[in-house]
PDB file of N, CA and C in Angstrom:
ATOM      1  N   UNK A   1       6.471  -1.652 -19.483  1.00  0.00           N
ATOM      2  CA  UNK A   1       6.884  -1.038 -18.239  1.00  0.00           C
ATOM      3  C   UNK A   1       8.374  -1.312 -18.077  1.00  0.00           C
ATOM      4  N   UNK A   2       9.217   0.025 -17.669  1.00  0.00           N
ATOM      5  CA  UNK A   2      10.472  -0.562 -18.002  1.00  0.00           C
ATOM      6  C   UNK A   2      10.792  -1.278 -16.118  1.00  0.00           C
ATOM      7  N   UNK A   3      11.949  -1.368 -15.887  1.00  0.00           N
ATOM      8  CA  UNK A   3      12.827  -1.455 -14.860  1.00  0.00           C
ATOM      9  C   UNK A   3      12.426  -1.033 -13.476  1.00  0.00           C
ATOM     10  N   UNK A   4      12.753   0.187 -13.934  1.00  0.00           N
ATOM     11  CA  UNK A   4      12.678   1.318 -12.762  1.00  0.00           C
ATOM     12  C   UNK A   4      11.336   1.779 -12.601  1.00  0.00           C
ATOM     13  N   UNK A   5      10.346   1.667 -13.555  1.00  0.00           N
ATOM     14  CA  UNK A   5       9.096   2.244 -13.692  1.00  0.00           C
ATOM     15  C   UNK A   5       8.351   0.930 -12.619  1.00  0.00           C
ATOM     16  N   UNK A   6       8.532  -0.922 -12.461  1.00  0.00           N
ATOM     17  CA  UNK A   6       8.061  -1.239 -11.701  1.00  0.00           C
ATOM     18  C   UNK A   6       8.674  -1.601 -10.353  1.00  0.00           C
ATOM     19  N   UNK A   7       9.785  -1.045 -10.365  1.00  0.00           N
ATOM     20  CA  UNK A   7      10.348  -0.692  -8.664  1.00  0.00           C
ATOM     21  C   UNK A   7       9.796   0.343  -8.173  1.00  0.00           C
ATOM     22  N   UNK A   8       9.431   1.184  -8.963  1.00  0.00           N
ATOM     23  CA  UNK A   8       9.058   2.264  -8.215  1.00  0.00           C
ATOM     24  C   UNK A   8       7.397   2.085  -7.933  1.00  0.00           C
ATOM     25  N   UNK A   9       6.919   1.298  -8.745  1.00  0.00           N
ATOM     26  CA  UNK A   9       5.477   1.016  -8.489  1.00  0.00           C
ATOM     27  C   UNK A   9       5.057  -0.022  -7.497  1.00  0.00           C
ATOM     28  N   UNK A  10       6.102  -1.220  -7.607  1.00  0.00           N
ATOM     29  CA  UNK A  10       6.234  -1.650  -6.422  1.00  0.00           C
ATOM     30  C   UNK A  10       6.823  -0.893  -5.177  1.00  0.00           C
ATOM     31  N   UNK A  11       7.545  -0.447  -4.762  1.00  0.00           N
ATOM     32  CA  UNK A  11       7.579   0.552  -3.757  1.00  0.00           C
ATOM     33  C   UNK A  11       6.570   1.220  -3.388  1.00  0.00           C
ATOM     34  N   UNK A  12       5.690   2.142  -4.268  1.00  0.00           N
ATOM     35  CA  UNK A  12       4.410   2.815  -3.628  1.00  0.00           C
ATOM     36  C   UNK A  12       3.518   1.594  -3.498  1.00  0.00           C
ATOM     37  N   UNK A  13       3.044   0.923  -4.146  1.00  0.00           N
ATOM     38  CA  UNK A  13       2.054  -0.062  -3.548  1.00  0.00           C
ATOM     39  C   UNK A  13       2.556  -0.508  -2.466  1.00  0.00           C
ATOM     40  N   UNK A  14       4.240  -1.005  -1.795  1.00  0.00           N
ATOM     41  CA  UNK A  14       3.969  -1.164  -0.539  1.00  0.00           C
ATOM     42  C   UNK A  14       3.992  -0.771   0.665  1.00  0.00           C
ATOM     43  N   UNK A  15       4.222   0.932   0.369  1.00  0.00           N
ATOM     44  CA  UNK A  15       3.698   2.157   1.002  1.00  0.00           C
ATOM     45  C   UNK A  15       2.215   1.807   1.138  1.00  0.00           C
ATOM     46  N   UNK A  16       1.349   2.240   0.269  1.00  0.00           N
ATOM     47  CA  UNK A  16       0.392   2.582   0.904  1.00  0.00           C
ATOM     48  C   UNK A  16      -0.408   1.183   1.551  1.00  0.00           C
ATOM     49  N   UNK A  17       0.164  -0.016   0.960  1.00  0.00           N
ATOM     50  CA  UNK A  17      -0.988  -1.055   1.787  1.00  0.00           C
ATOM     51  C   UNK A  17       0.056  -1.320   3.280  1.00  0.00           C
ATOM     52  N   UNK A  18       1.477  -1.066   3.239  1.00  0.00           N
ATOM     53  CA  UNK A  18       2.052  -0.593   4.655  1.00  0.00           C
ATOM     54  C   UNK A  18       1.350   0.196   5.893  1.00  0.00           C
ATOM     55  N   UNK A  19       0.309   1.283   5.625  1.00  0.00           N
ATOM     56  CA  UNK A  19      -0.022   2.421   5.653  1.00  0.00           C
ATOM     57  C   UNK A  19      -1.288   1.969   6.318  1.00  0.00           C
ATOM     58  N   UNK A  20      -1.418   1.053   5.355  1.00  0.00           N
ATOM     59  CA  UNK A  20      -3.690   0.563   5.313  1.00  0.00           C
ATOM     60  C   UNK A  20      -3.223  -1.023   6.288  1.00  0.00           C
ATOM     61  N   UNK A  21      -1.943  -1.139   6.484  1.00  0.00           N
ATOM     62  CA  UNK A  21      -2.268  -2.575   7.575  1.00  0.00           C
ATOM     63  C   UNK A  21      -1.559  -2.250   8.929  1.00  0.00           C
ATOM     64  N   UNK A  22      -0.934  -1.422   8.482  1.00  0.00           N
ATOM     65  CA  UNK A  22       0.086  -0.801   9.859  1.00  0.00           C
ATOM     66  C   UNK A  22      -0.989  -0.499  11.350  1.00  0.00           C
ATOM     67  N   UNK A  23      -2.461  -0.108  11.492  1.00  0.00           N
ATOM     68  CA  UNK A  23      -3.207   0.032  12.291  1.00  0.00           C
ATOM     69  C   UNK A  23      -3.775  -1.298  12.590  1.00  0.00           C
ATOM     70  N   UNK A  24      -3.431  -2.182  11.997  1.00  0.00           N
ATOM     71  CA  UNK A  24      -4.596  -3.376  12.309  1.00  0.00           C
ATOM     72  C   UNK A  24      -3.785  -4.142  13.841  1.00  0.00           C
ATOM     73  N   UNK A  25      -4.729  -4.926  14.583  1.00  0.00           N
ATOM     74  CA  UNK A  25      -4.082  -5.312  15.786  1.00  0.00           C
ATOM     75  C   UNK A  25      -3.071  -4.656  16.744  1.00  0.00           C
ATOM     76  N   UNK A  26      -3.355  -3.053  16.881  1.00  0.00           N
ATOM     77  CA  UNK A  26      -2.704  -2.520  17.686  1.00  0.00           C
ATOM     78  C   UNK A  26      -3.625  -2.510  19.055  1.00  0.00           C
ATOM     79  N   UNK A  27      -3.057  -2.163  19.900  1.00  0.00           N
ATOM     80  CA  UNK A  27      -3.588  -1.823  21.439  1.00  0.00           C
ATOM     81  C   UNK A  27      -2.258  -0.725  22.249  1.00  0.00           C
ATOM     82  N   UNK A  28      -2.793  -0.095  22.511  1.00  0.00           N
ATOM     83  CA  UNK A  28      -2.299   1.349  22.834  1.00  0.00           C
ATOM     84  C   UNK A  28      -1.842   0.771  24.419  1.00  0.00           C
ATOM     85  N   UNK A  29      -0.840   1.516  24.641  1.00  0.00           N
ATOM     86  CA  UNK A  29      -0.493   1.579  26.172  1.00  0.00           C
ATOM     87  C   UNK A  29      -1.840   1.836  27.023  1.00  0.00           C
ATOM     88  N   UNK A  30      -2.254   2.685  26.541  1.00  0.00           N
ATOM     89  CA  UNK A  30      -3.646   3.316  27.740  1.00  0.00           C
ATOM     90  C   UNK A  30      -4.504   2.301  27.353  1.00  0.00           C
ATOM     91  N   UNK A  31      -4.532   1.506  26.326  1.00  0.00           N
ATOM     92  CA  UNK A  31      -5.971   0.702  26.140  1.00  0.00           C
ATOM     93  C   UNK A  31      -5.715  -0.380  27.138  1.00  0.00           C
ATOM     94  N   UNK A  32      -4.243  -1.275  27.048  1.00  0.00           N
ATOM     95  CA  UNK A  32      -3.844  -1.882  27.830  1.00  0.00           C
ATOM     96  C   UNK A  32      -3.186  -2.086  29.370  1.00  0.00           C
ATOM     97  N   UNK A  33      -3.110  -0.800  29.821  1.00  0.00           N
ATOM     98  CA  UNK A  33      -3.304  -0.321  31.367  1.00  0.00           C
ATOM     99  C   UNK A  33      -1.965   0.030  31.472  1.00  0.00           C
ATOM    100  N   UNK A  34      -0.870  -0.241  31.025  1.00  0.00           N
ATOM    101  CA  UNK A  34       0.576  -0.247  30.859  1.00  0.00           C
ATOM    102  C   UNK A  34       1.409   1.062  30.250  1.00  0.00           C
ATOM    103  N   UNK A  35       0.927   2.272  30.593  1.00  0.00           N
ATOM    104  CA  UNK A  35       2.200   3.415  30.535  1.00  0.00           C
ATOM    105  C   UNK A  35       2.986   3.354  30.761  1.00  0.00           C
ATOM    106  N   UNK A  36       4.047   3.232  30.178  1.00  0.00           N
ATOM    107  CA  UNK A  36       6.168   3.341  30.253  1.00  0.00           C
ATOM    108  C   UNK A  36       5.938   4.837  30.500  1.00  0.00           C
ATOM    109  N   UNK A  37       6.113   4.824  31.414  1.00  0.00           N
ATOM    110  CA  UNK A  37       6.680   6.544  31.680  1.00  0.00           C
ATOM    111  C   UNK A  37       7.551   7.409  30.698  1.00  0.00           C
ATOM    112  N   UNK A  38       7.176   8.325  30.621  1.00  0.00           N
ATOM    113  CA  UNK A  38       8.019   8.940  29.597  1.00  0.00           C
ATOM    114  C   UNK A  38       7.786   8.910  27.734  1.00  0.00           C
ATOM    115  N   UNK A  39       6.644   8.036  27.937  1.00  0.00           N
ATOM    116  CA  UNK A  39       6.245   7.635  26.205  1.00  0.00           C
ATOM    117  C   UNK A  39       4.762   8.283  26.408  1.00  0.00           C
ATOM    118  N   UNK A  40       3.964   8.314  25.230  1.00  0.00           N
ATOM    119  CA  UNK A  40       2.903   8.487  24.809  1.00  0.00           C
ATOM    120  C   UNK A  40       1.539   7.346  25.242  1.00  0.00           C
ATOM    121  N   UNK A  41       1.386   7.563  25.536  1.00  0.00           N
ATOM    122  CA  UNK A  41      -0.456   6.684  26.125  1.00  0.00           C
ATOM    123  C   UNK A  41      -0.857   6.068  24.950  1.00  0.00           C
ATOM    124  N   UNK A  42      -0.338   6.682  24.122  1.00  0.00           N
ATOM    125  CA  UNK A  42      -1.157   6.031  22.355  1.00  0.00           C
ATOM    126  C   UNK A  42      -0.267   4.714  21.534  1.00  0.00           C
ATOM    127  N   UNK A  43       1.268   5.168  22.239  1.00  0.00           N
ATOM    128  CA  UNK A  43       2.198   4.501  21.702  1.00  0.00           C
ATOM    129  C   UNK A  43       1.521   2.873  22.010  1.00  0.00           C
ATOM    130  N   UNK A  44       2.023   2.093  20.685  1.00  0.00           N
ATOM    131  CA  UNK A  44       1.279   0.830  20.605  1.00  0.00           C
ATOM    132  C   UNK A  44       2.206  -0.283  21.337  1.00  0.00           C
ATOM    133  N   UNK A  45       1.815  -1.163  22.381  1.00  0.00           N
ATOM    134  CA  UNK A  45       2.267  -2.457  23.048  1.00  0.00           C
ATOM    135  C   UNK A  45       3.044  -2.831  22.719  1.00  0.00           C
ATOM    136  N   UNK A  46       2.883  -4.303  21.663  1.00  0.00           N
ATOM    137  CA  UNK A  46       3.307  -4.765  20.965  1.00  0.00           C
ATOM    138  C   UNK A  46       2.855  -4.648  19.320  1.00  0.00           C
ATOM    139  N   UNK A  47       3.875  -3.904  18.853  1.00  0.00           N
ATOM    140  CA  UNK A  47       3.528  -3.571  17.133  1.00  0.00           C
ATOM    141  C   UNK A  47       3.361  -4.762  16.241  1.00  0.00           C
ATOM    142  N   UNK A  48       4.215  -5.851  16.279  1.00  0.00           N
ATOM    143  CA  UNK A  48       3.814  -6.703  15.765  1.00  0.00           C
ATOM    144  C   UNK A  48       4.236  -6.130  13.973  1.00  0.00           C
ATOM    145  N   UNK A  49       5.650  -5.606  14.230  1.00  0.00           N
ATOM    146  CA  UNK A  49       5.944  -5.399  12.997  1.00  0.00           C
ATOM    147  C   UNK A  49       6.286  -6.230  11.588  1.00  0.00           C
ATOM    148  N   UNK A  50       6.829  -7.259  12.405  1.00  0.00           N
ATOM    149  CA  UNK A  50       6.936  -8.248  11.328  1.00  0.00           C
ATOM    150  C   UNK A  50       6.283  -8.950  10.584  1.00  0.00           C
ATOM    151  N   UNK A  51       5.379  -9.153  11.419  1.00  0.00           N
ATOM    152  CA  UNK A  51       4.202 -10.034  10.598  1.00  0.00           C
ATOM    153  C   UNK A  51       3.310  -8.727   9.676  1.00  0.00           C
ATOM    154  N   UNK A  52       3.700  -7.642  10.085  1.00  0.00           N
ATOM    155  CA  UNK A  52       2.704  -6.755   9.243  1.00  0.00           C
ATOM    156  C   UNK A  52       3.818  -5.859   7.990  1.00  0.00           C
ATOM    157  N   UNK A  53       4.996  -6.503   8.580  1.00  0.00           N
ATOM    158  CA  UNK A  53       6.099  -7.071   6.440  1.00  0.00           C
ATOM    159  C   UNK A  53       5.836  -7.103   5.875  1.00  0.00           C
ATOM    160  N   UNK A  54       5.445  -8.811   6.331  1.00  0.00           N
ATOM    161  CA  UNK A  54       5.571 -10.005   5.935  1.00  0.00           C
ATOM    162  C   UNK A  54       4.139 -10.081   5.276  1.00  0.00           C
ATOM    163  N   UNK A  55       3.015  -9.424   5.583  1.00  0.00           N
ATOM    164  CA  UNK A  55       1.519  -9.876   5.245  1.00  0.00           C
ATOM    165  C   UNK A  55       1.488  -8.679   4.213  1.00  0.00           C
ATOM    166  N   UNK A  56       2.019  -7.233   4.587  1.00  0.00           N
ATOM    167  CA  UNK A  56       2.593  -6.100   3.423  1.00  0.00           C
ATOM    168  C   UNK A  56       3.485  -6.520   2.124  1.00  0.00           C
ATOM    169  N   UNK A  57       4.223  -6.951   2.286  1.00  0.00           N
ATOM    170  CA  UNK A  57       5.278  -7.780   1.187  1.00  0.00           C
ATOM    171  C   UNK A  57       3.981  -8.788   0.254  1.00  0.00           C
ATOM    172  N   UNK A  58       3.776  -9.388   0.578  1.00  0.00           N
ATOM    173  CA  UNK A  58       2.806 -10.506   0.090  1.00  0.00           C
ATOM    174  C   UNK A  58       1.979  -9.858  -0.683  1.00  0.00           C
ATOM    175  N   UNK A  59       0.916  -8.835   0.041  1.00  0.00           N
ATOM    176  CA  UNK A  59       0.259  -8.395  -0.652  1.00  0.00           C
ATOM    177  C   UNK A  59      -0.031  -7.397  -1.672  1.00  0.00           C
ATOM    178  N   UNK A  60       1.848  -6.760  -1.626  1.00  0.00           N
ATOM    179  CA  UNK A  60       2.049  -5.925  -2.612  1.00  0.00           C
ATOM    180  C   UNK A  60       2.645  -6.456  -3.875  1.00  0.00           C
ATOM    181  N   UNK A  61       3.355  -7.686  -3.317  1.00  0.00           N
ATOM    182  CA  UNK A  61       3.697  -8.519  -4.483  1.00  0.00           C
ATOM    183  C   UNK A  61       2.583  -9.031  -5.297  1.00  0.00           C
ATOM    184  N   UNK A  62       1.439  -9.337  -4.896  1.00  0.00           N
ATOM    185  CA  UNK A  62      -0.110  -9.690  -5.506  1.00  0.00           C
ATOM    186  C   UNK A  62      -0.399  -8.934  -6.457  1.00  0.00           C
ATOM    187  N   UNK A  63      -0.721  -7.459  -5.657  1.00  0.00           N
ATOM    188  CA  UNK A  63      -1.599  -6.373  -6.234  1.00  0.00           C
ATOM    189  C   UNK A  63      -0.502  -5.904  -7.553  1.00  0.00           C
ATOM    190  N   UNK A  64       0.781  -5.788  -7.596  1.00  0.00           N
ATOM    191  CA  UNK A  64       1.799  -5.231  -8.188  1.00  0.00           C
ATOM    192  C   UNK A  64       1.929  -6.643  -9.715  1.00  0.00           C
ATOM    193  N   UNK A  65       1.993  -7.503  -9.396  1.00  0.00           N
ATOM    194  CA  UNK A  65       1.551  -8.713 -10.407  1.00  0.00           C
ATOM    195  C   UNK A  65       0.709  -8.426 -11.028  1.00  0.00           C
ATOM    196  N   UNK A  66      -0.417  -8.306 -10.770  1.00  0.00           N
ATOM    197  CA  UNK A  66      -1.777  -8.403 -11.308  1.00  0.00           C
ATOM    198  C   UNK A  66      -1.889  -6.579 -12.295  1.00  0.00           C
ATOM    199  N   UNK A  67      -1.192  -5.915 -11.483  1.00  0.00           N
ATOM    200  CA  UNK A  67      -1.413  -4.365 -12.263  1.00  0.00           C
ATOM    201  C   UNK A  67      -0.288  -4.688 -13.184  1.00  0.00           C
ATOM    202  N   UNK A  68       0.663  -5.359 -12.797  1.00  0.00           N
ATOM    203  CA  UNK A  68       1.565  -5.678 -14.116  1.00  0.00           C
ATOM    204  C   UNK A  68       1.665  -6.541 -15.144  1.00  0.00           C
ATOM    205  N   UNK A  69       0.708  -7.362 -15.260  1.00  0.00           N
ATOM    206  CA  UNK A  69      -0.288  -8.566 -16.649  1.00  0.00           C
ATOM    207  C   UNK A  69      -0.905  -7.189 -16.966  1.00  0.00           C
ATOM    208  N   UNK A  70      -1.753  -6.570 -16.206  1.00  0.00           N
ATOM    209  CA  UNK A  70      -3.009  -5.523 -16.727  1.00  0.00           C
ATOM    210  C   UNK A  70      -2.225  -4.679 -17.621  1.00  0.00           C
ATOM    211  N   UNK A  71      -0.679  -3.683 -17.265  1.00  0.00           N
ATOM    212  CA  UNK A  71      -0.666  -2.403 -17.822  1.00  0.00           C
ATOM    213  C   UNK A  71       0.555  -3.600 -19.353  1.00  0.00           C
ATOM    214  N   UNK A  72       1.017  -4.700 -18.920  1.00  0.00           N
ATOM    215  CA  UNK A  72       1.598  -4.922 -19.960  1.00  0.00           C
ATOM    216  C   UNK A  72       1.429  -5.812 -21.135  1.00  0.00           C
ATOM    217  N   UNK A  73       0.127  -6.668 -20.730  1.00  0.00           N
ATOM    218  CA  UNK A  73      -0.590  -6.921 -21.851  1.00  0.00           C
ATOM    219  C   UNK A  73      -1.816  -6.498 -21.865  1.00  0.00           C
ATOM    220  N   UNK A  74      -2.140  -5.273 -22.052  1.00  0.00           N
ATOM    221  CA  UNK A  74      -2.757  -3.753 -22.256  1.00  0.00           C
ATOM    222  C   UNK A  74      -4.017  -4.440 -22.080  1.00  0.00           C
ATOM    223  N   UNK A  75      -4.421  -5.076 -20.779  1.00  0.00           N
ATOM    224  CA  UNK A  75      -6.066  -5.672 -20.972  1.00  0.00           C
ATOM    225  C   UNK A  75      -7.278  -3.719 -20.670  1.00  0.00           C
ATOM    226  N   UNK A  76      -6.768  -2.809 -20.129  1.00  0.00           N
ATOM    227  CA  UNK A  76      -7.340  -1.835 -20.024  1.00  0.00           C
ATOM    228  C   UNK A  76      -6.185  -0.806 -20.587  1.00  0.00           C
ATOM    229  N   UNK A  77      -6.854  -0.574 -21.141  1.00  0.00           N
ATOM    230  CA  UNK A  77      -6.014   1.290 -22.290  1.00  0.00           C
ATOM    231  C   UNK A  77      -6.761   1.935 -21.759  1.00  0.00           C
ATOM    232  N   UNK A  78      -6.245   3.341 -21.800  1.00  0.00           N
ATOM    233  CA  UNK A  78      -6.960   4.674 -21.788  1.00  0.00           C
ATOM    234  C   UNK A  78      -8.343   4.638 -22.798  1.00  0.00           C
ATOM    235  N   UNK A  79      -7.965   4.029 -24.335  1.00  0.00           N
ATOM    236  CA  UNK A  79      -9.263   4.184 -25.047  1.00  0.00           C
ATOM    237  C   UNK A  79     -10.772   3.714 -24.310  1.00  0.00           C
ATOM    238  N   UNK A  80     -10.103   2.440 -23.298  1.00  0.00           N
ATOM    239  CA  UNK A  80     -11.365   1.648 -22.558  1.00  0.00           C
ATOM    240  C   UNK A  80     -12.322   2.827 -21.523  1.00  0.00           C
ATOM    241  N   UNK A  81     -11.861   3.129 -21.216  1.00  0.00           N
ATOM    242  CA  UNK A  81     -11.972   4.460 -19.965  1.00  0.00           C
ATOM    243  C   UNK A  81     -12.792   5.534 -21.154  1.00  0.00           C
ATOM    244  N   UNK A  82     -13.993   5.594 -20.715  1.00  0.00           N
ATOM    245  CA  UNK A  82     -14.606   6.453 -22.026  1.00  0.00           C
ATOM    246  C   UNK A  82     -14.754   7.410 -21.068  1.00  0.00           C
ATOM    247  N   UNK A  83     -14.692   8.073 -19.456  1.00  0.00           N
ATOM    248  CA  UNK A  83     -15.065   9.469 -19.853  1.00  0.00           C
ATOM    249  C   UNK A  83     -13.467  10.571 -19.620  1.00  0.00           C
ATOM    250  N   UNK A  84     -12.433   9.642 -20.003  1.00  0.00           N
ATOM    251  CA  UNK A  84     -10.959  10.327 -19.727  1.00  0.00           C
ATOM    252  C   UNK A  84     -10.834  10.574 -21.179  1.00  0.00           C
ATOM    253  N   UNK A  85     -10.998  11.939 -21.148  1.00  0.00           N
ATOM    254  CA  UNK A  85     -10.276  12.879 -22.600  1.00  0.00           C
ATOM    255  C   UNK A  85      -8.843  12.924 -22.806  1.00  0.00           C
ATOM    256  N   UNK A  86      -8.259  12.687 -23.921  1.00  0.00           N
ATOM    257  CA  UNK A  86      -7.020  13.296 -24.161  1.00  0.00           C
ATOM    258  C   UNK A  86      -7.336  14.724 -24.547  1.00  0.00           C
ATOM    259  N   UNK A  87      -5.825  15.552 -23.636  1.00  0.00           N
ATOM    260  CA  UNK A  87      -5.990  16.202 -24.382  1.00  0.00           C
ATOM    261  C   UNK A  87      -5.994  17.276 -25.541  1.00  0.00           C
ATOM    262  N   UNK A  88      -5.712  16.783 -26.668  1.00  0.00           N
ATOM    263  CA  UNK A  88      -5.983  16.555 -28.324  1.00  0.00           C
ATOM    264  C   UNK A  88      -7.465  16.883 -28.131  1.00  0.00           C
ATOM    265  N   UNK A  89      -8.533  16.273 -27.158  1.00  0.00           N
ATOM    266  CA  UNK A  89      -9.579  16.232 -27.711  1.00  0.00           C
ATOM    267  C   UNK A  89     -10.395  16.572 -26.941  1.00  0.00           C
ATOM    268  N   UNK A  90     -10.169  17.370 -26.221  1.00  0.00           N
ATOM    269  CA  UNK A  90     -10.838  18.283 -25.143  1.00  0.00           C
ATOM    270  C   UNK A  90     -11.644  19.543 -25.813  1.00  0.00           C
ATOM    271  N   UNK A  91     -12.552  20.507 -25.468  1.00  0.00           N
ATOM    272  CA  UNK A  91     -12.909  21.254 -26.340  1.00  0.00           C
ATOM    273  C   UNK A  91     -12.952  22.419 -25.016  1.00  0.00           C
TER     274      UNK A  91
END
């Protein structure tokens, strides 16, 4: 894997687990009785962005480790994956 191939893989992994933690511990203005005039009812309280970084960072650094032992000392190849055709060998 070169350089740029795991910046960029790190980057989407911490997109999408950004994505998958960004909802956790919210409470909505309307859930919490507290409309700011002029904002959205849905808009969230306190976001609590940092800690959901900080717990994003961590866990993309994990998942991004572990896929990077896997793709670079080749513990799963394509050959392992028996019903993915190349295709060479498609009919």
């Amino acid at each position: 894997m070169s350089f740029i191939s795991g910046i960029v893989l790190y980057c989407m992994t911490w997109a999408v687990l950004f994505f998958m933690i960004n909802p956790l511990w919210q409470k909505s203005q309307h859930e919490a009785g507290e409309v700011v005039p002029g904002s959205a009812p849905s808009a969230p309280v306190n976001p609590r962005l940092r800690r959901k970084v900080i717990l994003t960072t961590a866990l993309a650094t994990v998942v991004f480790v572990l896929t990077y032992v896997v793709v670079e000392y080749r513990w799963v190849v394509l050959d392992d994956i028996s019903f993915i055709k190349l295709p060479s060998e498609r009919q």
